[in-house]
Protein backbone atom coordinates (compact mmCIF):
# COMPACT_ATOMS: atom_id res chain seq x y z
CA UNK A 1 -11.46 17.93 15.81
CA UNK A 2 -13.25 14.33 15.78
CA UNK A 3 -11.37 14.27 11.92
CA UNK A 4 -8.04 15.21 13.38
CA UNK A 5 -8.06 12.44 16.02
CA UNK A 6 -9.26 9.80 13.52
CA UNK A 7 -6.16 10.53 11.05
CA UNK A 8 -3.79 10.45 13.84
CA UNK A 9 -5.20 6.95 14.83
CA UNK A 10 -4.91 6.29 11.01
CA UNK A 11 -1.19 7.54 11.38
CA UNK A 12 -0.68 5.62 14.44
CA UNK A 13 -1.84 2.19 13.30
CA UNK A 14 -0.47 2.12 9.70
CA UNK A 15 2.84 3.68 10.54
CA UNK A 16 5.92 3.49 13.42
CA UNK A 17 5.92 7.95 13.69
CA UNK A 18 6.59 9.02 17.26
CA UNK A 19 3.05 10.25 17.77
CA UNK A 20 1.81 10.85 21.68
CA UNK A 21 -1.28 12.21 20.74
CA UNK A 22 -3.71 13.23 24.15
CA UNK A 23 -6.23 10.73 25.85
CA UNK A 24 -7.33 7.90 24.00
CA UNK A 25 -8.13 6.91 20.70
CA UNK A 26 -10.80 5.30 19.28
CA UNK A 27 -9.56 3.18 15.68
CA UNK A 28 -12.73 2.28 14.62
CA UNK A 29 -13.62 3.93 10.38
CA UNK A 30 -9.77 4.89 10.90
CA UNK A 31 -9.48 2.40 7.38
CA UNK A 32 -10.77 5.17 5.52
CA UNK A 33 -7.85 7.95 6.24
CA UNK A 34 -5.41 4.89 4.56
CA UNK A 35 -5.47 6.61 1.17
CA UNK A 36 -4.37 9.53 2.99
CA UNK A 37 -1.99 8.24 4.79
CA UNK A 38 -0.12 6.37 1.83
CA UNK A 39 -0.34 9.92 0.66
CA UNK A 40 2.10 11.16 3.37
CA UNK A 41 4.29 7.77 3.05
CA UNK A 42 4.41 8.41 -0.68
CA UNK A 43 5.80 12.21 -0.18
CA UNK A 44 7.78 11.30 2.57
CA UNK A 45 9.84 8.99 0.65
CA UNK A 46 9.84 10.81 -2.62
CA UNK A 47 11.37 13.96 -0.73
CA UNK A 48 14.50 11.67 -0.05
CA UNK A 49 14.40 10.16 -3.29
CA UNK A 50 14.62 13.54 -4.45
CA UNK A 51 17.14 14.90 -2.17
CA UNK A 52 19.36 11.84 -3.31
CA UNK A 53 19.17 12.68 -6.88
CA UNK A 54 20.41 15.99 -6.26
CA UNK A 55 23.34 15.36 -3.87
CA UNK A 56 24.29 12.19 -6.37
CA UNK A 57 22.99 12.78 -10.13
CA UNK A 58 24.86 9.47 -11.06
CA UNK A 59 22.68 7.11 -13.32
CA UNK A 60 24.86 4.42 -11.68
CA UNK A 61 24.06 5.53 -8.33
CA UNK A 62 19.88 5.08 -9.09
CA UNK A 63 19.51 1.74 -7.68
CA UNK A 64 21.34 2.63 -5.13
CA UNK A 65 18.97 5.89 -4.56
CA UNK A 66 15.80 3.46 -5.14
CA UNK A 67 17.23 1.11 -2.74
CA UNK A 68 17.10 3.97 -0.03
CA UNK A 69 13.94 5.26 -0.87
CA UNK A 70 11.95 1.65 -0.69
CA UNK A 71 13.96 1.09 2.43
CA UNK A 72 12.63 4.14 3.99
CA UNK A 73 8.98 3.30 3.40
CA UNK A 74 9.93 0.29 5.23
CA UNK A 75 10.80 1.90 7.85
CA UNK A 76 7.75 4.36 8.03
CA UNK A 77 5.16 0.90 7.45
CA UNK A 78 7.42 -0.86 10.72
CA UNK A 79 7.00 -3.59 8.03
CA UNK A 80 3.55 -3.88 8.50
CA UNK A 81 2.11 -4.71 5.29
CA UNK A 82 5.04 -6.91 4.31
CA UNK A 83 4.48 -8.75 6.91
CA UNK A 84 1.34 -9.34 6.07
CA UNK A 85 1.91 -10.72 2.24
CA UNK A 86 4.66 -12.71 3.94
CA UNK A 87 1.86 -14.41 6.36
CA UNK A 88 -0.41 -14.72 3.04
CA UNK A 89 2.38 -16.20 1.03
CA UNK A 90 2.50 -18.83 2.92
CA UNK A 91 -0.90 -19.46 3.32
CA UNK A 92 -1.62 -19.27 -0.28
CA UNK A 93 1.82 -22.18 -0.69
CA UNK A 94 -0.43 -24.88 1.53
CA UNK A 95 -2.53 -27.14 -0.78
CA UNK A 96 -5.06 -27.58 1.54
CA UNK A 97 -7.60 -24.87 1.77
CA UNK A 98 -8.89 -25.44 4.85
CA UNK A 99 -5.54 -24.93 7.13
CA UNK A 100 -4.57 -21.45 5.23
CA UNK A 101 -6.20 -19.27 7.60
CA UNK A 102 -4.16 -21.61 10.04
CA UNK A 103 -0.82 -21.27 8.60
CA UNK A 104 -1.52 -17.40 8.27
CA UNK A 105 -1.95 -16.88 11.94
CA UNK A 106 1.45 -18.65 12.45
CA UNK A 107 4.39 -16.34 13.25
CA UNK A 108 7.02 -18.26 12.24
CA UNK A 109 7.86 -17.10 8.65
CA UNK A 110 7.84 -20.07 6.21
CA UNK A 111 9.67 -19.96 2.85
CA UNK A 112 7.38 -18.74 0.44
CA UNK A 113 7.04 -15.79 2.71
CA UNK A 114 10.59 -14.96 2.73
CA UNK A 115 10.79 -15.66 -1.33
CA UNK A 116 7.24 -13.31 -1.73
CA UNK A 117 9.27 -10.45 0.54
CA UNK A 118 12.60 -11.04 -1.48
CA UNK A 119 10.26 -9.98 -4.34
CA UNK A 120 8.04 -7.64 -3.47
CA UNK A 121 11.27 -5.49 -2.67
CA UNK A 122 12.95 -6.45 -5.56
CA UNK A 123 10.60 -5.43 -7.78
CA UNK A 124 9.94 -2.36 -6.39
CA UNK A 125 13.72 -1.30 -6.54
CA UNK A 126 14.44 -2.58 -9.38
CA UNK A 127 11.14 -0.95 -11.04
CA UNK A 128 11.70 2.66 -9.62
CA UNK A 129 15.46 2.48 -10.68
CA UNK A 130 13.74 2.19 -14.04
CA UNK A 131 11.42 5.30 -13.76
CA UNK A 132 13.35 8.38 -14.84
CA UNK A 133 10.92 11.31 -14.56
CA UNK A 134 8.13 12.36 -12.37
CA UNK A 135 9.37 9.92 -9.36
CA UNK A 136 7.76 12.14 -6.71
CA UNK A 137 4.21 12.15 -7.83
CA UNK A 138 4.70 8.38 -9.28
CA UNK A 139 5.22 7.38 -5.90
CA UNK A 140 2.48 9.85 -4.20
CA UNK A 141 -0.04 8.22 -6.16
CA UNK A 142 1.22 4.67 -6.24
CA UNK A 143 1.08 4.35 -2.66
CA UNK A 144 -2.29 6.22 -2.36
CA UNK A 145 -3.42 3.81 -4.60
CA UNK A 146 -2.51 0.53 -2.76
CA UNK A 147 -4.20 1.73 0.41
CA UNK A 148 -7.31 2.72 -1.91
CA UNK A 149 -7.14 -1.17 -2.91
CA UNK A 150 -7.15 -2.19 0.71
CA UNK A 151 -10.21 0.10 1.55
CA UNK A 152 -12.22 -1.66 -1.21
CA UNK A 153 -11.43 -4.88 -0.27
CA UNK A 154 -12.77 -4.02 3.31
CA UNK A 155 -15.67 -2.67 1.95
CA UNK A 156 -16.54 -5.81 -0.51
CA UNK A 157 -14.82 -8.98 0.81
CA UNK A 158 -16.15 -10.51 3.79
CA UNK A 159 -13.31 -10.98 6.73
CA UNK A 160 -12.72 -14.47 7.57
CA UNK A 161 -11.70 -14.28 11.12
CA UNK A 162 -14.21 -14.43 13.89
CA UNK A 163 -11.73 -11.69 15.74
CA UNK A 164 -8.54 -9.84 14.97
CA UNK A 165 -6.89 -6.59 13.74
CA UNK A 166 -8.79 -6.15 10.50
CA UNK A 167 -12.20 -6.86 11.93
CA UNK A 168 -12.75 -3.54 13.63
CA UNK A 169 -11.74 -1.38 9.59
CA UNK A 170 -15.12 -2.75 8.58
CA UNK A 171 -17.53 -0.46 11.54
CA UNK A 172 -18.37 2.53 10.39
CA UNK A 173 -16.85 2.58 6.66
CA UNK A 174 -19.81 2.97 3.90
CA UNK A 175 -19.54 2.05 0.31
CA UNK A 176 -19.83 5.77 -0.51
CA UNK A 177 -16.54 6.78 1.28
CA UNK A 178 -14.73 4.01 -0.74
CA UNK A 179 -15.60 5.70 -4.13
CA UNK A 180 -15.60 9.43 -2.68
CA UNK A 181 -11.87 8.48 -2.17
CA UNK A 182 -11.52 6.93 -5.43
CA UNK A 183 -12.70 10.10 -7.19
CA UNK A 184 -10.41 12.38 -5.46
CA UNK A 185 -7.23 10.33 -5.82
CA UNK A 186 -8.33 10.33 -9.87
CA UNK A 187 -9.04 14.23 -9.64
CA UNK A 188 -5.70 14.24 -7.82
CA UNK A 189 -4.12 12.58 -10.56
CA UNK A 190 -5.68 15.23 -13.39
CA UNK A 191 -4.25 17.72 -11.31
CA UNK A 192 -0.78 16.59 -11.52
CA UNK A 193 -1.59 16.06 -14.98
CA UNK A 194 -2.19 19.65 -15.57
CA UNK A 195 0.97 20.71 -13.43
CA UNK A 196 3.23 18.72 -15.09
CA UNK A 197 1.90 19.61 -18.57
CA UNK A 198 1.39 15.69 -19.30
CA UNK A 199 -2.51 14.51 -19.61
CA UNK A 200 -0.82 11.31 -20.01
CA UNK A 201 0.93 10.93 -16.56
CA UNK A 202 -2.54 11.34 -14.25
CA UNK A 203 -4.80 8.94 -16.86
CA UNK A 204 -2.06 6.61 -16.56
CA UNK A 205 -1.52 6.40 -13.22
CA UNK A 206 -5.31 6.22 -11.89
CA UNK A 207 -5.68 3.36 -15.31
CA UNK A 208 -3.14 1.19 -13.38
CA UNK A 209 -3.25 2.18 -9.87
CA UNK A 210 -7.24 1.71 -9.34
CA UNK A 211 -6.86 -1.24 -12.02
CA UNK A 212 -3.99 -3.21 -9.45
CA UNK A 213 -5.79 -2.58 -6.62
CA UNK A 214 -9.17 -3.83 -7.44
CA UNK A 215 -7.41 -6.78 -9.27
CA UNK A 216 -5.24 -7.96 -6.51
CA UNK A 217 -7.68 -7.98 -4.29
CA UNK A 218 -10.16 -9.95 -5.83
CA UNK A 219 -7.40 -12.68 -7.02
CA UNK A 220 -6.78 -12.77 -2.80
CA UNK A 221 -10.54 -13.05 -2.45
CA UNK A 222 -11.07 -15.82 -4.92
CA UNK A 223 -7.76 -17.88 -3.68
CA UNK A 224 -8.53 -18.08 0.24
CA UNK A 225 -12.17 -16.78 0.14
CA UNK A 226 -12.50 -14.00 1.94
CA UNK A 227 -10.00 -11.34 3.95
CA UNK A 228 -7.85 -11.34 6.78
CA UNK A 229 -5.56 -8.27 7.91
CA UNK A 230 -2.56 -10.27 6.41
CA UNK A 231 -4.31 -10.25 2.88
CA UNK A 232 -4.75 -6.54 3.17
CA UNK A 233 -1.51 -5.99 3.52
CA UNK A 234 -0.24 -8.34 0.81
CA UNK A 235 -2.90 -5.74 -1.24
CA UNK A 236 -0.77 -3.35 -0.50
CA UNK A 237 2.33 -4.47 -1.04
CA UNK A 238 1.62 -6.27 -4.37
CA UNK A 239 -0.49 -3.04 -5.81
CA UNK A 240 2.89 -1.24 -5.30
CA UNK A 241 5.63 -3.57 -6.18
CA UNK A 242 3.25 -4.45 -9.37
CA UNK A 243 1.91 -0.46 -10.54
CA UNK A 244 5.49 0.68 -10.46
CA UNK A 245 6.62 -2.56 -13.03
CA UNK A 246 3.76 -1.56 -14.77
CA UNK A 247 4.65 2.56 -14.94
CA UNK A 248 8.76 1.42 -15.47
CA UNK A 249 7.30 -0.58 -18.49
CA UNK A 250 4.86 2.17 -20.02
């Protein structure tokens, strides 16, 4: 039961779903169900890329499809991660070090936010348009992935803010849950491997989804010097837009 109400506060925080779960919540180790959670995104918007592709077959009418199907894990997120690599956009675009943490806290969208967003979606529809088979479990994975990326960077980075929303993700989460996770999204990988009859498919998607994550977040570490709930995000965000390039490429 204690497990249950922990993954609906995971559901709850890193997603808009009508949830009216009973008595209160408590959020705190919630950063750990993330993985999970991108899980259920991931499937969610894979069934309606799927149901697309049957009702329109069309190779003209994929970008369309993709266009949907990012759009809808959009709508799941309320934006929240894109938001957040927005916000670090435009602290990353200010020369001076010092004010970054400044300019991230503003709420007023700046343009290198707007041009990282215009991207980051770009990419992604424009990459999945380019992925022809095994879209459903591509997308499972890739957005299990990102969230894995976030958890580490919890778990390694130190979080630059005195308070705010990300502060709390770092009680109760132990370096040992961070790899536990790690090792079941890679056996979850094999597994689709073995369903799909492609050993392939599950060593390349844990090679590029564990590799973007841990990157990403350590080029956000090195450039502001730390973590804020904005740069998790923008680890999110970028692990997806950039592992699907990378699978459209492979």
């Amino acid at each position: 039961m204690q497990y249950w109400r922990k993954f609906q506060a995971a559901l709850i925080f890193y997603t808009c779903l009508p949830l009216s779960p009973q008595g209160a919540l408590d959020f705190r180790g919630i950063a750990v169900y993330a993985p999970l959670v991108g899980i259920l995104i991931g499937s969610a918007i894979a069934c309606l890329d799927l149901l697309l592709g049957i009702v329109k077959p069309a190779p003209e009418f994929v970008y369309l499809r993709s266009l949907l199907t990012i759009l809808l894990a959009l709508l799941i997120t309320g934006g929240l991660h894109l938001d957040g690599a927005m916000d670090t956009a435009d602290g990353l675009a200010v020369t001076d070090p010092n004010r970054r943490l400044e300019v991230m806290a503003d709420s007023n969208t700046g343009a290198f936010g707007a041009m990282a967003a215009i991207a980051i979606l770009f990419l992604k529809v424009v990459a999945l348009a380019a992925i022809r088979d095994q879209r459903f479990w591509i997308l499972a994975s890739v957005w299990a992935w990102a969230r894995w990326g976030q958890l580490r960077a919890i778990m390694v980075y130190p979080y630059l803010k005195v308070i705010g929303k990300g502060k709390f993700h770092q009680e109760d989460l132990h370096h040992w849950q961070v790899w536990l996770v790690a090792i079941l999204l890679t056996m979850g990988n094999l597994i689709i491997s073995y369903i799909c009859q492609s050993m392939y498919l599950g060593i390349g998607l844990t090679l590029i989804g564990f590799s973007f994550a841990w990157l990403i977040g350590a080029w956000f570490n090195r450039c502001i010097g730390g973590h804020t709930g904005d740069s998790y995000g923008a680890i999110v965000e970028w692990t997806e837009a950039l592992s699907l390039c990378a699978i459209a490429l492979l």
